[in-house]
N, C-alpha and C. Protein backbone atom coordinates (compact mmCIF):
# COMPACT_ATOMS: atom_id res chain seq x y z
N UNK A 1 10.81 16.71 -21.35
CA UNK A 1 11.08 17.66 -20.28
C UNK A 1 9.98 17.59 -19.21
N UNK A 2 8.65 17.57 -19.63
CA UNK A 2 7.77 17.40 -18.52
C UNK A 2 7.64 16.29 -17.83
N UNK A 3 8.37 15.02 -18.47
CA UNK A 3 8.12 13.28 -17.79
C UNK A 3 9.15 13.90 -17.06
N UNK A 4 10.59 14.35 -17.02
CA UNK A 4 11.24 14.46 -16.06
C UNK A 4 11.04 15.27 -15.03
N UNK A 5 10.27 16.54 -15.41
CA UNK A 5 9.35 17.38 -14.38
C UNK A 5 8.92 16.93 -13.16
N UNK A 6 8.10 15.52 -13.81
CA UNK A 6 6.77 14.94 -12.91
C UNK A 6 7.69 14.23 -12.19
N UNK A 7 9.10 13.45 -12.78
CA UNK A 7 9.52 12.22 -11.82
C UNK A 7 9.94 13.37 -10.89
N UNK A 8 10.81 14.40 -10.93
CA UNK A 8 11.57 14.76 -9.91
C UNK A 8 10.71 15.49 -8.83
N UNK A 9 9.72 16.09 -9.23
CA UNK A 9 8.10 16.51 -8.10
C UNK A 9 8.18 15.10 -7.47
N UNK A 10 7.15 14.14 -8.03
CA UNK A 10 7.23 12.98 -8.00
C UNK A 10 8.24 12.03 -6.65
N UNK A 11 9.52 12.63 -6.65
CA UNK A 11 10.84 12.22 -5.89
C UNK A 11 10.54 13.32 -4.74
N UNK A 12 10.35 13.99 -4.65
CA UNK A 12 10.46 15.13 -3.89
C UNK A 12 9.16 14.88 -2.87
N UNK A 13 7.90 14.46 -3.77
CA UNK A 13 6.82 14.78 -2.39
C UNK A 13 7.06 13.14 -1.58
N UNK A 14 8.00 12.11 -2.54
CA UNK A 14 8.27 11.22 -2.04
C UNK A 14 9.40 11.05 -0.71
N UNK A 15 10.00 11.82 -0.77
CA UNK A 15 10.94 12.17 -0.23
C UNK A 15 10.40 13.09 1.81
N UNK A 16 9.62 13.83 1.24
CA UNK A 16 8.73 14.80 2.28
C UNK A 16 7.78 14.30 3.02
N UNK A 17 6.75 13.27 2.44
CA UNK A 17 6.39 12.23 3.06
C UNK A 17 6.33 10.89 3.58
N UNK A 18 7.49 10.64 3.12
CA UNK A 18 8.17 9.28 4.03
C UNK A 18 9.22 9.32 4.49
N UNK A 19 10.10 9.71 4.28
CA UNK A 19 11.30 9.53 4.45
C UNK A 19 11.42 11.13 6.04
N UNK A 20 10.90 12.19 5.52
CA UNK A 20 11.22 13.06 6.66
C UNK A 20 10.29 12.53 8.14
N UNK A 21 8.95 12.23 7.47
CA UNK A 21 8.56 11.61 8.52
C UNK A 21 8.82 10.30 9.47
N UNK A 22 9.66 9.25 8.99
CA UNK A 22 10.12 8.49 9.63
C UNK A 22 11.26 9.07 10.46
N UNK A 23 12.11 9.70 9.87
CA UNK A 23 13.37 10.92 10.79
C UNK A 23 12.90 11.31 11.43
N UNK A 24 11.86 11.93 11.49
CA UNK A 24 11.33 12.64 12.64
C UNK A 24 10.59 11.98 13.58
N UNK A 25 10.59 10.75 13.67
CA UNK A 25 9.35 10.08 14.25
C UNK A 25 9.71 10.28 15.82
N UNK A 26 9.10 10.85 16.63
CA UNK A 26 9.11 10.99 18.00
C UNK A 26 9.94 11.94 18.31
N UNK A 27 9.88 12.77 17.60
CA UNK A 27 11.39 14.33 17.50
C UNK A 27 10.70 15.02 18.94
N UNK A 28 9.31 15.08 19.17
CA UNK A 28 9.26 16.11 20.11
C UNK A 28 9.91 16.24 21.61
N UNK A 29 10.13 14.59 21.80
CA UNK A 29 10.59 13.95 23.12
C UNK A 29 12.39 14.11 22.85
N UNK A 30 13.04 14.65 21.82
CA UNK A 30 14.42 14.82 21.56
C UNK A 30 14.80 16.67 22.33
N UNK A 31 15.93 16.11 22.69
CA UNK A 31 16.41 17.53 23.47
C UNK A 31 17.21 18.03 22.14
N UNK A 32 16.65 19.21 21.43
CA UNK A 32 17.02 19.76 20.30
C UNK A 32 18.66 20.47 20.41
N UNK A 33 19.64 19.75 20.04
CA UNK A 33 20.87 20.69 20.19
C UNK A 33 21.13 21.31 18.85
N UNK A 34 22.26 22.15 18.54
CA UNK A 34 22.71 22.67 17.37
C UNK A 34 23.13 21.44 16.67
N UNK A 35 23.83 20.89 17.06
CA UNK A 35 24.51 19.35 16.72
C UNK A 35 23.64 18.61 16.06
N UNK A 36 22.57 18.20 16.86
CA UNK A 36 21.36 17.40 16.42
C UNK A 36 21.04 18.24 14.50
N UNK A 37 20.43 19.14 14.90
CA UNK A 37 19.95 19.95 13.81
C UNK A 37 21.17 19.67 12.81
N UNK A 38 21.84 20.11 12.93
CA UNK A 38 22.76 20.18 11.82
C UNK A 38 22.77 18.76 11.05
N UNK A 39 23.09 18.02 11.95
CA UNK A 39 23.19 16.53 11.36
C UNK A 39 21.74 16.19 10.42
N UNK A 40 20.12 16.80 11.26
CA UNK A 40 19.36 16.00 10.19
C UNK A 40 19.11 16.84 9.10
N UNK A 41 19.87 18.37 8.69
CA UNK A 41 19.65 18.87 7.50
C UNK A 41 20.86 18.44 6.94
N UNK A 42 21.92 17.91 7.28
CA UNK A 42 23.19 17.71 6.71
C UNK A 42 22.49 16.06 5.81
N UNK A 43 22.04 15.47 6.47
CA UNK A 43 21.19 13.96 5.99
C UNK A 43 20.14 14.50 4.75
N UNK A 44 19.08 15.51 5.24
CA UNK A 44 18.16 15.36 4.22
C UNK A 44 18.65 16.40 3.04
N UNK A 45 20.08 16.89 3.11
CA UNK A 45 20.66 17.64 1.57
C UNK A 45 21.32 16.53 1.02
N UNK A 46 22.32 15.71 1.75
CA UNK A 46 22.57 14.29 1.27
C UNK A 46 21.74 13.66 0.80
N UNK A 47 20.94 13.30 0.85
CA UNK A 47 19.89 12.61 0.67
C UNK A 47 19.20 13.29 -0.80
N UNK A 48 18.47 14.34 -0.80
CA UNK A 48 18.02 14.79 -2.10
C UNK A 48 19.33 15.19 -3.30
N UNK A 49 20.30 15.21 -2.71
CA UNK A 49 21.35 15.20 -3.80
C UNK A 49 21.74 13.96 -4.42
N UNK A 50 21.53 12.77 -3.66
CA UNK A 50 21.15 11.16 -4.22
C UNK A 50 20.23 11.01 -4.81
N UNK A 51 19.01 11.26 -4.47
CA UNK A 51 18.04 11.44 -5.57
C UNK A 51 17.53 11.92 -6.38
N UNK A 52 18.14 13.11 -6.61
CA UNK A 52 17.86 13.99 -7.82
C UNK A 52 19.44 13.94 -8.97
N UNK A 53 20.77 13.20 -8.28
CA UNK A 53 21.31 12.69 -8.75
C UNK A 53 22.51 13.66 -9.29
N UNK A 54 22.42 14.57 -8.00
CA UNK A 54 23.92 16.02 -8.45
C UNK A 54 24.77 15.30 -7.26
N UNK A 55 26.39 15.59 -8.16
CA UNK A 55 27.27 15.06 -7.63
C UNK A 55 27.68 16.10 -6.30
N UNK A 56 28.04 15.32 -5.22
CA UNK A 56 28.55 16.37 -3.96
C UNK A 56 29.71 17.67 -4.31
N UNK A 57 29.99 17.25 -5.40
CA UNK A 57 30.59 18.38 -5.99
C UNK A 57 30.39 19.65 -6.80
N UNK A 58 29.19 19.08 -7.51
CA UNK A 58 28.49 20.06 -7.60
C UNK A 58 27.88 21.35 -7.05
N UNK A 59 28.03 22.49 -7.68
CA UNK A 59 27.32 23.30 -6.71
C UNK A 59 26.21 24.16 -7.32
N UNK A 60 24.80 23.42 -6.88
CA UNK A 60 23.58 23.45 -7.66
C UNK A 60 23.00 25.06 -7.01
N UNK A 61 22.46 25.80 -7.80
CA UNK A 61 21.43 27.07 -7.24
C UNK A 61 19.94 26.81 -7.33
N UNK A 62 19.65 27.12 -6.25
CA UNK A 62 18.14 26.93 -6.53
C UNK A 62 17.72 27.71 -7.31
């Protein structure tokens, strides 16, 4: 239980420091719409639901 603990921390700060920061790379020069937004939290819930490995059907609670 705790090896799987560490991988999924592990996935997560992996996740927060590379991956959001490349998405974001030069965000400040972006004209922020609702549209925009939506799309890159719609990506980074896609995204951690691939890697933590719950099906889109699922419906996980924090």
């Amino acid at each position: 239980m705790d090896k799987q603990l560490h991988q999924l921390s592990s996935k997560q700060r992996f996740f927060k420091s590379h991956v959001v920061s490349i998405l974001l790379c030069g965000c400040e020069i972006w004209p922020l719409h609702v549209e925009t937004e939506r799309r890159i939290h719609a990506f980074g819930n896609k995204y951690l639901r691939r890697l933590f490995g719950i099906s889109y059907l699922e419906h996980k609670i924090k």
